[in-house]
PDB file of N, CA and C in Angstrom:
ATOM      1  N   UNK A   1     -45.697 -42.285 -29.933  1.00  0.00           N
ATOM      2  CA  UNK A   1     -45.310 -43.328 -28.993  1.00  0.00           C
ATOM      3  C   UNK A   1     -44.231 -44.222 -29.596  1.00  0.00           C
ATOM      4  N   UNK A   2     -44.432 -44.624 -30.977  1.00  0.00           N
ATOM      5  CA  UNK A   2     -43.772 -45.744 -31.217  1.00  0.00           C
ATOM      6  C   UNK A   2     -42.166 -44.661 -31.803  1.00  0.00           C
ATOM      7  N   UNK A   3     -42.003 -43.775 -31.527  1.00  0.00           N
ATOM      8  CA  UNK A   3     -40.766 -42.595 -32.229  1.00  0.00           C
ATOM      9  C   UNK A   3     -39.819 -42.617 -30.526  1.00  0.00           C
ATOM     10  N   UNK A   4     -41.161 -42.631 -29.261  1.00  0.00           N
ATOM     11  CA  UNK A   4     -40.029 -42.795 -28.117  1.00  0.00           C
ATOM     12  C   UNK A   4     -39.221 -44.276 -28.193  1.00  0.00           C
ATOM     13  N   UNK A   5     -40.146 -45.338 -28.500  1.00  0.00           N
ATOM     14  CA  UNK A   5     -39.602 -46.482 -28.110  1.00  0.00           C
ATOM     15  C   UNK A   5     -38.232 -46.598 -29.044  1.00  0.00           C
ATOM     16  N   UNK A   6     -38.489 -45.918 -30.387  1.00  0.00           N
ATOM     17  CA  UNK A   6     -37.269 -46.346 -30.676  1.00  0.00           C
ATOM     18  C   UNK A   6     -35.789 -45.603 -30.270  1.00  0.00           C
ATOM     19  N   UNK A   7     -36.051 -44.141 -29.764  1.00  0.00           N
ATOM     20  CA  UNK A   7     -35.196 -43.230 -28.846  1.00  0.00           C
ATOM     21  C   UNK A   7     -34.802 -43.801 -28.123  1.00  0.00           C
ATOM     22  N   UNK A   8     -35.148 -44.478 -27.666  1.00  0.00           N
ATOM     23  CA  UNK A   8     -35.088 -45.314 -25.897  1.00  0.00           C
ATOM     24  C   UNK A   8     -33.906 -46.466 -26.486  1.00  0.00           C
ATOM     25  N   UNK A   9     -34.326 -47.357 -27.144  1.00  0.00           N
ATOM     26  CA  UNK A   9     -33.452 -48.468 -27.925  1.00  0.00           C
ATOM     27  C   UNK A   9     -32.085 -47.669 -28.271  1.00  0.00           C
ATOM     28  N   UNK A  10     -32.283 -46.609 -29.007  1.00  0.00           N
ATOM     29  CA  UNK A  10     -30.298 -46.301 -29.047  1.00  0.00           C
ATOM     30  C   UNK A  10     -30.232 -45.413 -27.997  1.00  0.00           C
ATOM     31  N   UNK A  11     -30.983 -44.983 -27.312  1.00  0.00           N
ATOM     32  CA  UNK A  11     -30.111 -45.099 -26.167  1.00  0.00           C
ATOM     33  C   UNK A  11     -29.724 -45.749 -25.058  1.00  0.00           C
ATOM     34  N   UNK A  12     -30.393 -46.999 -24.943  1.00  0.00           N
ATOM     35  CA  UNK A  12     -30.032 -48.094 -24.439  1.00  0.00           C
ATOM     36  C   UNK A  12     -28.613 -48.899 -25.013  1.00  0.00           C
ATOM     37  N   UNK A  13     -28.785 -48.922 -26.715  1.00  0.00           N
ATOM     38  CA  UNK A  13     -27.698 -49.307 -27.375  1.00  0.00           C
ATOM     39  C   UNK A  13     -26.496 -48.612 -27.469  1.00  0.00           C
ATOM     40  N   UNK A  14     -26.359 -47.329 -27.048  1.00  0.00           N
ATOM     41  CA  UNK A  14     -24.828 -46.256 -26.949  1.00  0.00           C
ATOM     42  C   UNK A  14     -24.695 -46.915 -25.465  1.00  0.00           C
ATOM     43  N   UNK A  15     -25.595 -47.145 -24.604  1.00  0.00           N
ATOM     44  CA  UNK A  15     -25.026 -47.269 -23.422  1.00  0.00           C
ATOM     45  C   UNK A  15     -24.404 -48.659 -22.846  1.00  0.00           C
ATOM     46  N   UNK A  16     -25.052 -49.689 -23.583  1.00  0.00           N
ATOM     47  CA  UNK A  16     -24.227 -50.918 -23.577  1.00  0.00           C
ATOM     48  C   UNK A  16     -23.109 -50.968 -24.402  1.00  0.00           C
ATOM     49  N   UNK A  17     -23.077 -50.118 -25.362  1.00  0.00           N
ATOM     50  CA  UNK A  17     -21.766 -50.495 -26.665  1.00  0.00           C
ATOM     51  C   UNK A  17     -20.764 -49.491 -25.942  1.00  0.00           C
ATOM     52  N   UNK A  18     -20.969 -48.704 -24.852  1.00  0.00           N
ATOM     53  CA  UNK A  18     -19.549 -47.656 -24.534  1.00  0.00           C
ATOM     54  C   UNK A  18     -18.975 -48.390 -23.988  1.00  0.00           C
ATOM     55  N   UNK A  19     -18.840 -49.361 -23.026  1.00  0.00           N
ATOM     56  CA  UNK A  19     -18.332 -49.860 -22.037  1.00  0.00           C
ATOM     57  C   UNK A  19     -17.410 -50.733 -23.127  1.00  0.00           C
ATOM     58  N   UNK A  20     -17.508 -51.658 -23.947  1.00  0.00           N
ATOM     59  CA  UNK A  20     -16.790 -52.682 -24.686  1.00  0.00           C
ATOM     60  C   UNK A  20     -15.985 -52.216 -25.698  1.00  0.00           C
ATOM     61  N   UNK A  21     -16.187 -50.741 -26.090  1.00  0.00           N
ATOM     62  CA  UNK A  21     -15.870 -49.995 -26.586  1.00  0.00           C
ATOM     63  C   UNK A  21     -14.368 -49.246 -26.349  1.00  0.00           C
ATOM     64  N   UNK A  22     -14.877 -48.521 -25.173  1.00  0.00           N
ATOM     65  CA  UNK A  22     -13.781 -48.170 -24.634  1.00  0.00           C
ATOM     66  C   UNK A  22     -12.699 -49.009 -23.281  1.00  0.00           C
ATOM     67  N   UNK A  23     -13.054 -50.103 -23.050  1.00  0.00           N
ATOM     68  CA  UNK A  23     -12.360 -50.855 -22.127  1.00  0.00           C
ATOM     69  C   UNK A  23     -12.541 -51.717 -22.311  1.00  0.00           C
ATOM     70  N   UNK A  24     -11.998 -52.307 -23.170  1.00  0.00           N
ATOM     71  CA  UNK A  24     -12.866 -54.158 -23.847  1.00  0.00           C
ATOM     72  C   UNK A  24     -12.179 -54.740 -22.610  1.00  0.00           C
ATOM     73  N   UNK A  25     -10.603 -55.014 -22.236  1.00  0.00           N
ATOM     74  CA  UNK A  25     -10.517 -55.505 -21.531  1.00  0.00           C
ATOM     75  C   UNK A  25     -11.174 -55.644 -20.103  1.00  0.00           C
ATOM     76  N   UNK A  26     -11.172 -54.830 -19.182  1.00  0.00           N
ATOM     77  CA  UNK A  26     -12.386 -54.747 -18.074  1.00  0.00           C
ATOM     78  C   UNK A  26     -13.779 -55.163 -18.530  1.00  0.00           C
ATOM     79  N   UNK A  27     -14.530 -54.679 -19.361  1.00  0.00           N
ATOM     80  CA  UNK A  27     -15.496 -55.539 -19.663  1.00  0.00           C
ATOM     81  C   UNK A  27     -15.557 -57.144 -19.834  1.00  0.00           C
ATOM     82  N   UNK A  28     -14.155 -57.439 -20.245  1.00  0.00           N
ATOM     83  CA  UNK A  28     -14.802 -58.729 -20.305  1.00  0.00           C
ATOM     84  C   UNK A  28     -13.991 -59.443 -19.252  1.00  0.00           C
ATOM     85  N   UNK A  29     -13.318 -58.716 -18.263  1.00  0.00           N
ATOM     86  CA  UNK A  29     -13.454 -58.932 -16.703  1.00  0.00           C
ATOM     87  C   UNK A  29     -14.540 -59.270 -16.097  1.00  0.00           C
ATOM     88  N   UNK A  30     -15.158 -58.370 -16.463  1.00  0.00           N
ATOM     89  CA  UNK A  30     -16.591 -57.945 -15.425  1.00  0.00           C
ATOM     90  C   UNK A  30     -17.554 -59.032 -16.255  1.00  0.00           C
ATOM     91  N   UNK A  31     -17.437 -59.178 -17.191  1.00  0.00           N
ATOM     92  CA  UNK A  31     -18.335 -60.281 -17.953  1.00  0.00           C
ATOM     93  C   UNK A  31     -17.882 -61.661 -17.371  1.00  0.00           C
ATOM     94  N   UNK A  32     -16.819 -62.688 -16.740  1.00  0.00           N
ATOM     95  CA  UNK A  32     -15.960 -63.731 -16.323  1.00  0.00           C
ATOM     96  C   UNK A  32     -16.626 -63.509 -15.036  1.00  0.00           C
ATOM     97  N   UNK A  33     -16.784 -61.961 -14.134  1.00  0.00           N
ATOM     98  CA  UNK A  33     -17.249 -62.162 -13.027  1.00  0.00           C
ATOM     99  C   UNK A  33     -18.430 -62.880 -13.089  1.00  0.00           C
ATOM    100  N   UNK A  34     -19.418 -61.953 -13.430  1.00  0.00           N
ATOM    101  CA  UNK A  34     -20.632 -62.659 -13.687  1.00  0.00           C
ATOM    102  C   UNK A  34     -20.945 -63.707 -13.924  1.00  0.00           C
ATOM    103  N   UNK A  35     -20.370 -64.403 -15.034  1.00  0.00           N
ATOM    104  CA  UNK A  35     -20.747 -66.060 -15.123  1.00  0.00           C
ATOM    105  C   UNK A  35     -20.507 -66.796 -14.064  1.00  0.00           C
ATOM    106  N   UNK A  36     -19.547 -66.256 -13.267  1.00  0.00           N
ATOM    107  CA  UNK A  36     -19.791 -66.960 -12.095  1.00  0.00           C
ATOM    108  C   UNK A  36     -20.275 -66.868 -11.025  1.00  0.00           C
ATOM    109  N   UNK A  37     -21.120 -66.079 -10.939  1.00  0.00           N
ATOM    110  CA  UNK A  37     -22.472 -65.961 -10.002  1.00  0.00           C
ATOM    111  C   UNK A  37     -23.121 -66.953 -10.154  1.00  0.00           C
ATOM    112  N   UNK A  38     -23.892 -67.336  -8.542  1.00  0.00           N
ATOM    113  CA  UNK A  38     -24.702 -68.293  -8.979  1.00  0.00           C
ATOM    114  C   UNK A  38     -25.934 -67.791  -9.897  1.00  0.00           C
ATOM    115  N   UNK A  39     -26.894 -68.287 -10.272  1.00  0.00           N
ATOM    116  CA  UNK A  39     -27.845 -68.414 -11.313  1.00  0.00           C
ATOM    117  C   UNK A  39     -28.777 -67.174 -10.202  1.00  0.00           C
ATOM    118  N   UNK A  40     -29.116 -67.684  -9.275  1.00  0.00           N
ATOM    119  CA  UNK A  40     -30.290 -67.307  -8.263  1.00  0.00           C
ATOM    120  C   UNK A  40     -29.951 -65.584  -8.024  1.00  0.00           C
ATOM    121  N   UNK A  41     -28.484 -65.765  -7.853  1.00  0.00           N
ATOM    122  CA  UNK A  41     -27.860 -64.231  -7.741  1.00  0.00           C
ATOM    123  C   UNK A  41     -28.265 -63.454  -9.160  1.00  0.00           C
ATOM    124  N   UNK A  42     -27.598 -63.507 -10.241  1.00  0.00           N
ATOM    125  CA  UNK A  42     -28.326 -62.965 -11.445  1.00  0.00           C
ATOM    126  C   UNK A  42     -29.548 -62.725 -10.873  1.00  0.00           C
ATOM    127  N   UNK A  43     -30.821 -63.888 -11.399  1.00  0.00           N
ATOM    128  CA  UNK A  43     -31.969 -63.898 -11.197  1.00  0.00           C
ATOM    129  C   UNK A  43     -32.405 -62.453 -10.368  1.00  0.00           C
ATOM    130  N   UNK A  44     -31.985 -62.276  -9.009  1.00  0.00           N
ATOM    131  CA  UNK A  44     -32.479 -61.567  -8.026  1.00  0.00           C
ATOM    132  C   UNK A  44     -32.111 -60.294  -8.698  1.00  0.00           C
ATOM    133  N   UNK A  45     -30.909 -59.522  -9.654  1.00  0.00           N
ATOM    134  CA  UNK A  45     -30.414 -58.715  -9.807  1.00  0.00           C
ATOM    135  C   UNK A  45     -31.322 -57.948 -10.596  1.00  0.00           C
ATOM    136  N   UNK A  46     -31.607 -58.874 -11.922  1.00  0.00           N
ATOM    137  CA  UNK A  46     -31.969 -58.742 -13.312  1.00  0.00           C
ATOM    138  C   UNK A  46     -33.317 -58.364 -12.449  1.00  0.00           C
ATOM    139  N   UNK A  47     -34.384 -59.103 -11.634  1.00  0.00           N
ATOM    140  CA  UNK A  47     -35.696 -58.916 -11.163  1.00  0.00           C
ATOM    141  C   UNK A  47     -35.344 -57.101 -10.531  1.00  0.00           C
ATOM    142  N   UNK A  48     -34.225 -56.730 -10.325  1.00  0.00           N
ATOM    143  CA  UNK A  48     -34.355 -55.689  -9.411  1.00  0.00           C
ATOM    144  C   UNK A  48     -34.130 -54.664 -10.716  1.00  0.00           C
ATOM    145  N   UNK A  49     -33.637 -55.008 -11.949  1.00  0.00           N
ATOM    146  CA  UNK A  49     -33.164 -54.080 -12.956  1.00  0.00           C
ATOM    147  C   UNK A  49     -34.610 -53.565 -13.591  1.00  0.00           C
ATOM    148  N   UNK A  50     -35.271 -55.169 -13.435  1.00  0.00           N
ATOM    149  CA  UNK A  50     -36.944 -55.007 -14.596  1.00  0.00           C
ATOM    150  C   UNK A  50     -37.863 -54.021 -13.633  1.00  0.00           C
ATOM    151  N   UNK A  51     -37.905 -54.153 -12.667  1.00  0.00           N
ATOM    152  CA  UNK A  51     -38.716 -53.466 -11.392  1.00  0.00           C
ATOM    153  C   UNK A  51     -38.257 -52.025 -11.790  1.00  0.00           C
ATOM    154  N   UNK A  52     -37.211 -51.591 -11.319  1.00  0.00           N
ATOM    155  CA  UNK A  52     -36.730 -50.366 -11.392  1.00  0.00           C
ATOM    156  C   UNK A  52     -37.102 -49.723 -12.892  1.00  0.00           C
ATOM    157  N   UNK A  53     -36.852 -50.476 -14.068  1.00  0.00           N
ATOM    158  CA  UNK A  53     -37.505 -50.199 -15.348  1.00  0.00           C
ATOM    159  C   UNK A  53     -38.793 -49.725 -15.495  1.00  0.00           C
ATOM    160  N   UNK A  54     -39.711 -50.922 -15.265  1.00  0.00           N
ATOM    161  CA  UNK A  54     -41.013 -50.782 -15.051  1.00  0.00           C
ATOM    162  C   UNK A  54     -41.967 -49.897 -14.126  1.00  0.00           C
ATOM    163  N   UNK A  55     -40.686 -48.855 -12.633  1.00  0.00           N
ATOM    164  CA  UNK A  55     -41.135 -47.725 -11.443  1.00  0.00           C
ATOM    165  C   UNK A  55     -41.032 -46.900 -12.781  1.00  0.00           C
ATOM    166  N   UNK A  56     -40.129 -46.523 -13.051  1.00  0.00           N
ATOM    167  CA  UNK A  56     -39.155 -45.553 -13.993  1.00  0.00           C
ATOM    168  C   UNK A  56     -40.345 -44.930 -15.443  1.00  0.00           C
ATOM    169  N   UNK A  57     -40.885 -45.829 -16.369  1.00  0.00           N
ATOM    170  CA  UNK A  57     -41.854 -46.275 -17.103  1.00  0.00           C
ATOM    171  C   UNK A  57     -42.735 -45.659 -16.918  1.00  0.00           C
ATOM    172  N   UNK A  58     -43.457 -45.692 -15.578  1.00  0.00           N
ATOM    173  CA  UNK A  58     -44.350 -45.588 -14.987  1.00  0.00           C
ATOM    174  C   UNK A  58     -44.543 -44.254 -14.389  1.00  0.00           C
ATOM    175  N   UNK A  59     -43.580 -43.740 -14.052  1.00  0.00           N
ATOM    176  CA  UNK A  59     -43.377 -42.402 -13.429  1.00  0.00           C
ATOM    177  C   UNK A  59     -43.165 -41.413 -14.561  1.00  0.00           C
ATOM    178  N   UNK A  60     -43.140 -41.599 -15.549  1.00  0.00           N
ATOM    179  CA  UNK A  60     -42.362 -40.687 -16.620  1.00  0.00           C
ATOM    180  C   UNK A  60     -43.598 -40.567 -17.256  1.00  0.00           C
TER     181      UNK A  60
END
């Protein structure tokens, strides 16, 4: 169990580090967008990211 969790972590970590990686500029476009969302918007997003995590989790 504890050999998936850490599988899971780099591959979570290749998949956030490609993007800044290969297009720093657009990323940190898309990063300027975001901060300016309101708070509530995030909020609702991130709740829909953990959900989908936690179906996903669950099904596997």
């Amino acid at each position: 169990m504890g050999n998936e969790l850490w599988l899971a972590l780099a591959i979570v970590l290749i998949i956030e580090g490609t993007m800044p990686m290969l297009m720093p500029k657009q990323w940190q476009q898309m990063l300027t967008l975001i901060t300016q969302q309101p708070a509530d918007k995030i909020r609702k997003y991130a709740g829909c990211l953990v959900v989908t995590g936690i179906v996903l989790l669950l099904t596997l």
